[in-house]
Each structure stands twice: as C-alpha cells, then as structure tokens.
C-alpha atoms as a PDB file:
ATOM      1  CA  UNK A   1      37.123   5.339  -0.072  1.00  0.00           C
ATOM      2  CA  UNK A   2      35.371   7.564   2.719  1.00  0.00           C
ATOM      3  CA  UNK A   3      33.854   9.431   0.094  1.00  0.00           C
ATOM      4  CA  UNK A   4      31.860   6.558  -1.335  1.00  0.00           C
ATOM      5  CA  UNK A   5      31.125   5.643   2.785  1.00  0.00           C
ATOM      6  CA  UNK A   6      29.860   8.965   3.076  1.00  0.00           C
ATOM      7  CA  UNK A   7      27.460   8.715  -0.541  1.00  0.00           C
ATOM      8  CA  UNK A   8      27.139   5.695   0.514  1.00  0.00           C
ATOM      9  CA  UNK A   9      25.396   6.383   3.721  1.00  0.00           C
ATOM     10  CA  UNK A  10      23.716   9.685   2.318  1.00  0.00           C
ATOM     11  CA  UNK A  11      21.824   7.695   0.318  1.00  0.00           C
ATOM     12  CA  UNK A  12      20.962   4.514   2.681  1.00  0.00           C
ATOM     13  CA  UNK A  13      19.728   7.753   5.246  1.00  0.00           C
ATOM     14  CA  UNK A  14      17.724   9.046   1.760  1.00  0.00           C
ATOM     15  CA  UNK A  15      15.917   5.132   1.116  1.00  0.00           C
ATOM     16  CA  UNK A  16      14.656   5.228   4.963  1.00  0.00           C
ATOM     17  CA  UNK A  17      13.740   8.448   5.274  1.00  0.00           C
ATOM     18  CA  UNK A  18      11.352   8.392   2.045  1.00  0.00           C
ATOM     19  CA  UNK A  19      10.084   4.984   3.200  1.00  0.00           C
ATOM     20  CA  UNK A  20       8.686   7.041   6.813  1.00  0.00           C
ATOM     21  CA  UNK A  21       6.170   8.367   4.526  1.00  0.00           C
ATOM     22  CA  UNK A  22       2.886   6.650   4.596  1.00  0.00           C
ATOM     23  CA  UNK A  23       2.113   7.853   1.115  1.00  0.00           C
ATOM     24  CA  UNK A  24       5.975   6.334   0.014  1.00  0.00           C
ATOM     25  CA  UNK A  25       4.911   3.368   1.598  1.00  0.00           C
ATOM     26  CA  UNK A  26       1.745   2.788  -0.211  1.00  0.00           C
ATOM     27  CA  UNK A  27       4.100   3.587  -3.699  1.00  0.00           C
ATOM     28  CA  UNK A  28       6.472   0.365  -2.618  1.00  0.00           C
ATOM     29  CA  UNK A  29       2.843  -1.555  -1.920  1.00  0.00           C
ATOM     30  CA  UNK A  30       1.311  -0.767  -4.806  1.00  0.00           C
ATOM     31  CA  UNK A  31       4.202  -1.523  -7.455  1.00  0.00           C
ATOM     32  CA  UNK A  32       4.992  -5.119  -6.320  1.00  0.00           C
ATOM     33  CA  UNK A  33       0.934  -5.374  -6.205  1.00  0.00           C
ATOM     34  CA  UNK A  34       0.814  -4.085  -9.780  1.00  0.00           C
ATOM     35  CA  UNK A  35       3.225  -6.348 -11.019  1.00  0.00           C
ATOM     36  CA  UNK A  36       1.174  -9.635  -9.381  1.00  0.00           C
ATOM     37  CA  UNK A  37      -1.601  -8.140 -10.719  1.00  0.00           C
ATOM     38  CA  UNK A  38      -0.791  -7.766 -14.082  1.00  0.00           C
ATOM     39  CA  UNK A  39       2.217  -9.391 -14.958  1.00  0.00           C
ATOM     40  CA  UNK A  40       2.648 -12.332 -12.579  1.00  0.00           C
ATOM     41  CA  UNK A  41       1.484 -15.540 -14.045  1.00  0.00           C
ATOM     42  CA  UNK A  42      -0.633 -16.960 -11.508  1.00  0.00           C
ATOM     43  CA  UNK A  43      -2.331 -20.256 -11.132  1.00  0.00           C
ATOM     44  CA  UNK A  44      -6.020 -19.981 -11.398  1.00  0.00           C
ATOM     45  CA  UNK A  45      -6.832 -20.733  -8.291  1.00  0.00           C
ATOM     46  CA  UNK A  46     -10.797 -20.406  -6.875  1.00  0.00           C
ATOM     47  CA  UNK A  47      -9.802 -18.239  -4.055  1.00  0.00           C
ATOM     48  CA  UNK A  48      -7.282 -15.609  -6.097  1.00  0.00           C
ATOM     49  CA  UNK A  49      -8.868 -12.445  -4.587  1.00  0.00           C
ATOM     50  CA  UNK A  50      -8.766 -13.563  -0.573  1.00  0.00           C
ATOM     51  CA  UNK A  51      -5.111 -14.288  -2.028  1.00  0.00           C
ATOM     52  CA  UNK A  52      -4.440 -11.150  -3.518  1.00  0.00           C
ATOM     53  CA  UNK A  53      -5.899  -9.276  -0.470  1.00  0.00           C
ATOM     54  CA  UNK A  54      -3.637 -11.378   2.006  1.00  0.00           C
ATOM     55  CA  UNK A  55      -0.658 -10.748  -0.354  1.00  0.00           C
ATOM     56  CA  UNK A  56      -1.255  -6.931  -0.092  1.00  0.00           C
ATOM     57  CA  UNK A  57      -1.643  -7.160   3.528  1.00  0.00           C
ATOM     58  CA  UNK A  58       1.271  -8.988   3.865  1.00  0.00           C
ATOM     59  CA  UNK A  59       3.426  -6.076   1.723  1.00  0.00           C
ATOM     60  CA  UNK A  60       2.090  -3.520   3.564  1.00  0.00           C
ATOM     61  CA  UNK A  61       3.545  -4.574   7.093  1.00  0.00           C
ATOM     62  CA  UNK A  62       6.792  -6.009   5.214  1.00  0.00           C
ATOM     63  CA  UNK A  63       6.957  -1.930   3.759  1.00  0.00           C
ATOM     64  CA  UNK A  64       6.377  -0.516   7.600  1.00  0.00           C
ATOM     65  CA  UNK A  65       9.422  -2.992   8.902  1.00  0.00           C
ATOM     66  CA  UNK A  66      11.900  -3.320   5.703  1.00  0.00           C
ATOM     67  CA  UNK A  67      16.224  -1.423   5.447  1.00  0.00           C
ATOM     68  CA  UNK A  68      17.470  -0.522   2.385  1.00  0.00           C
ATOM     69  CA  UNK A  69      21.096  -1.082   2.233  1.00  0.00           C
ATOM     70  CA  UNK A  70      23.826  -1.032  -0.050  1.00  0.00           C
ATOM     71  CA  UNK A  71      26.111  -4.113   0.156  1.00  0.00           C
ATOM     72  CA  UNK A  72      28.707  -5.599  -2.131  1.00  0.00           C
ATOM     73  CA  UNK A  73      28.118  -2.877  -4.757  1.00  0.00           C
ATOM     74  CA  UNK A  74      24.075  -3.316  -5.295  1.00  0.00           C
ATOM     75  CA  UNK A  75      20.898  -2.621  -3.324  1.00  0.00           C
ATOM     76  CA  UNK A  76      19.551  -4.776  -0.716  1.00  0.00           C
ATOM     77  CA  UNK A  77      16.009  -4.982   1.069  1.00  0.00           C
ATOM     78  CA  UNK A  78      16.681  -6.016   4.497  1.00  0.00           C
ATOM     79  CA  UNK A  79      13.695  -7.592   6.534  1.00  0.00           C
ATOM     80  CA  UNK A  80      13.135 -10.593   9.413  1.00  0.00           C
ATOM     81  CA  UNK A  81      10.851 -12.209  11.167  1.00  0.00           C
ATOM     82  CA  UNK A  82       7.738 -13.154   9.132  1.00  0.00           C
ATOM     83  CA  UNK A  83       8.672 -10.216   6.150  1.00  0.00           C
ATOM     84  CA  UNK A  84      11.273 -12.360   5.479  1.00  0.00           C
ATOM     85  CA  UNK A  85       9.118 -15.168   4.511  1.00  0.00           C
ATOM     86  CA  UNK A  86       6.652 -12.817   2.279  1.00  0.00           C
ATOM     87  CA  UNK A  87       9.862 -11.488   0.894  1.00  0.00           C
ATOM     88  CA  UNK A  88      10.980 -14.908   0.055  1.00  0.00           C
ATOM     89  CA  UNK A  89       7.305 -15.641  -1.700  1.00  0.00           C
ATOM     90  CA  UNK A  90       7.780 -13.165  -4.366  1.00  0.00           C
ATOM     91  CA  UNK A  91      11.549 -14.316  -4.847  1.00  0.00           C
ATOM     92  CA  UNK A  92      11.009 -18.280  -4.868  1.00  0.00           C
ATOM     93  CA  UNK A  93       7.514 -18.087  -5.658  1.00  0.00           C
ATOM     94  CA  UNK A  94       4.583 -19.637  -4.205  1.00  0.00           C
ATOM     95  CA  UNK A  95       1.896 -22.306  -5.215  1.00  0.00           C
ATOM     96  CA  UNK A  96       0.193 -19.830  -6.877  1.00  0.00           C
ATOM     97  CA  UNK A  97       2.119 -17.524  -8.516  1.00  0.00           C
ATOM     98  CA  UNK A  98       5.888 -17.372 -10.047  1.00  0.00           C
ATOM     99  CA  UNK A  99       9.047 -15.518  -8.622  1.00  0.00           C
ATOM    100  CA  UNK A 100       9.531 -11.712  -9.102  1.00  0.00           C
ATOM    101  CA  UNK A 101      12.761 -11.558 -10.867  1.00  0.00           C
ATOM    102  CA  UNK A 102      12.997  -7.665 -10.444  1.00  0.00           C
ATOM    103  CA  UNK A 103      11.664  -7.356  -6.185  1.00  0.00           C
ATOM    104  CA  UNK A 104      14.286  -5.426  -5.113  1.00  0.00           C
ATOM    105  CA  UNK A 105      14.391  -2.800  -8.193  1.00  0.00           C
ATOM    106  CA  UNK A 106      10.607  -2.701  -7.984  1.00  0.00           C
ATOM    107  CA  UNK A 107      10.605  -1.952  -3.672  1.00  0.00           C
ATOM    108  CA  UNK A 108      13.390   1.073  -4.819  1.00  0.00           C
ATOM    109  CA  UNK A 109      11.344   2.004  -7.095  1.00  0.00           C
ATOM    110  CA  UNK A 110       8.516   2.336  -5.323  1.00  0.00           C
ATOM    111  CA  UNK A 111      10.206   4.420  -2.995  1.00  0.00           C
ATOM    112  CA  UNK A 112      11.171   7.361  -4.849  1.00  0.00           C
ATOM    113  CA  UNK A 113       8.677   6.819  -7.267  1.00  0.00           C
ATOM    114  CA  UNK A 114       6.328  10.215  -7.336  1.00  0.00           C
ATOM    115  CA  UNK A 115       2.546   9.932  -7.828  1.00  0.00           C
ATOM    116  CA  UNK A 116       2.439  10.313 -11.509  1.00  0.00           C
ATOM    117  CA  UNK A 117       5.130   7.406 -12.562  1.00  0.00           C
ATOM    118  CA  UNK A 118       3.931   5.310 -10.318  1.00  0.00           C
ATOM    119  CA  UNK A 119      -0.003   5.975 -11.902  1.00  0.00           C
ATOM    120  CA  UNK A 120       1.301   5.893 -15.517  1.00  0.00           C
ATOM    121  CA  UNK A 121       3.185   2.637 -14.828  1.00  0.00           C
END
C-alpha cells in the first residue's frame, strides 16, 4: 500500500507542478472554453459574448488557485472560495448554458495536454 501512496503522491506533485506553468494554465483555460464554445448548448441569450468573456475570466483565476488530488480511487479538482462557485456553474449548469458532464477529465486534460492536441482538439 505505500507504493501506491508514493505513485500516488508522485503524480498529485506531477498535476501541480505542470499547472505552475502559465502556458499549462492557459491549456486547462482554453479546453473547458472550447467545449462552451462549441459543444455546450447554450441559451441564446443577447449578451452571450460579455458572458463568454466573464466565463473565461472566471476559469482563468479558478486555473491560478485549483489542487489536483486523487481521492477514493479517481481524480479530483480541489478549489474554494468563489472557484468553487464557477466550478459548480459548469457542473450544475447555469441559466445559460448546461452542465459539463466531463469538467474534471477536461481540467486534467488540459494540464498535460501539449500544444498540438490541445490545437487539433
């Protein structure tokens, strides 16, 4: 059982350390963006790009502050204060737009994501 502790923890240290990098950052940004973007269905609302452009800016500070952690055999996204509630948003949903059954796979993703999966997604 240590040895899994020890992967275990490896890997936890791996998930923060790529998500220091600005550029890694961005990557976690850009694929939840990608899927409101494109695949979300959205209400159409008058004011969907000041949305959008809130949303983002909302990610991006979520992505500065958020722990990956692995709990009860699966990944976790750990984050408080008011990334909690955006966090929330995409899995309940808002007014506007429908839940993101996949948030957590697509935040890991985005983190060790390279530039070229991430631009052919």
């Amino acid at each position: 059982m240590f040895l899994m502790d020890d992967i275990t923890k490896a890997l936890e240290g791996e998930m923060q350390k790529r998500l220091e990098d600005r550029e890694q950052r961005r990557r976690c940004v850009d694929a939840v963006m990608r899927w409101l973007m494109v695949e979300a269905r959205k209400k159409p609302v008058p004011d969907l790009n000041e949305r959008m452009e809130l949303m983002r800016t909302r990610l991006e500070h979520m992505v500065e502050n958020m722990e990956y952690r692995f709990e009860a055999g699966q990944w976790v996204v750990k984050v408080a204060g008011s990334d909690a509630d955006t966090y929330r948003m995409f899995q309940f949903g808002t007014s506007w737009f429908e839940p993101d059954p996949e948030q957590v796979e697509r935040l890991i993703f985005g983190a060790f994501a390279d530039r070229t999966v991430v631009n052919a997604a």
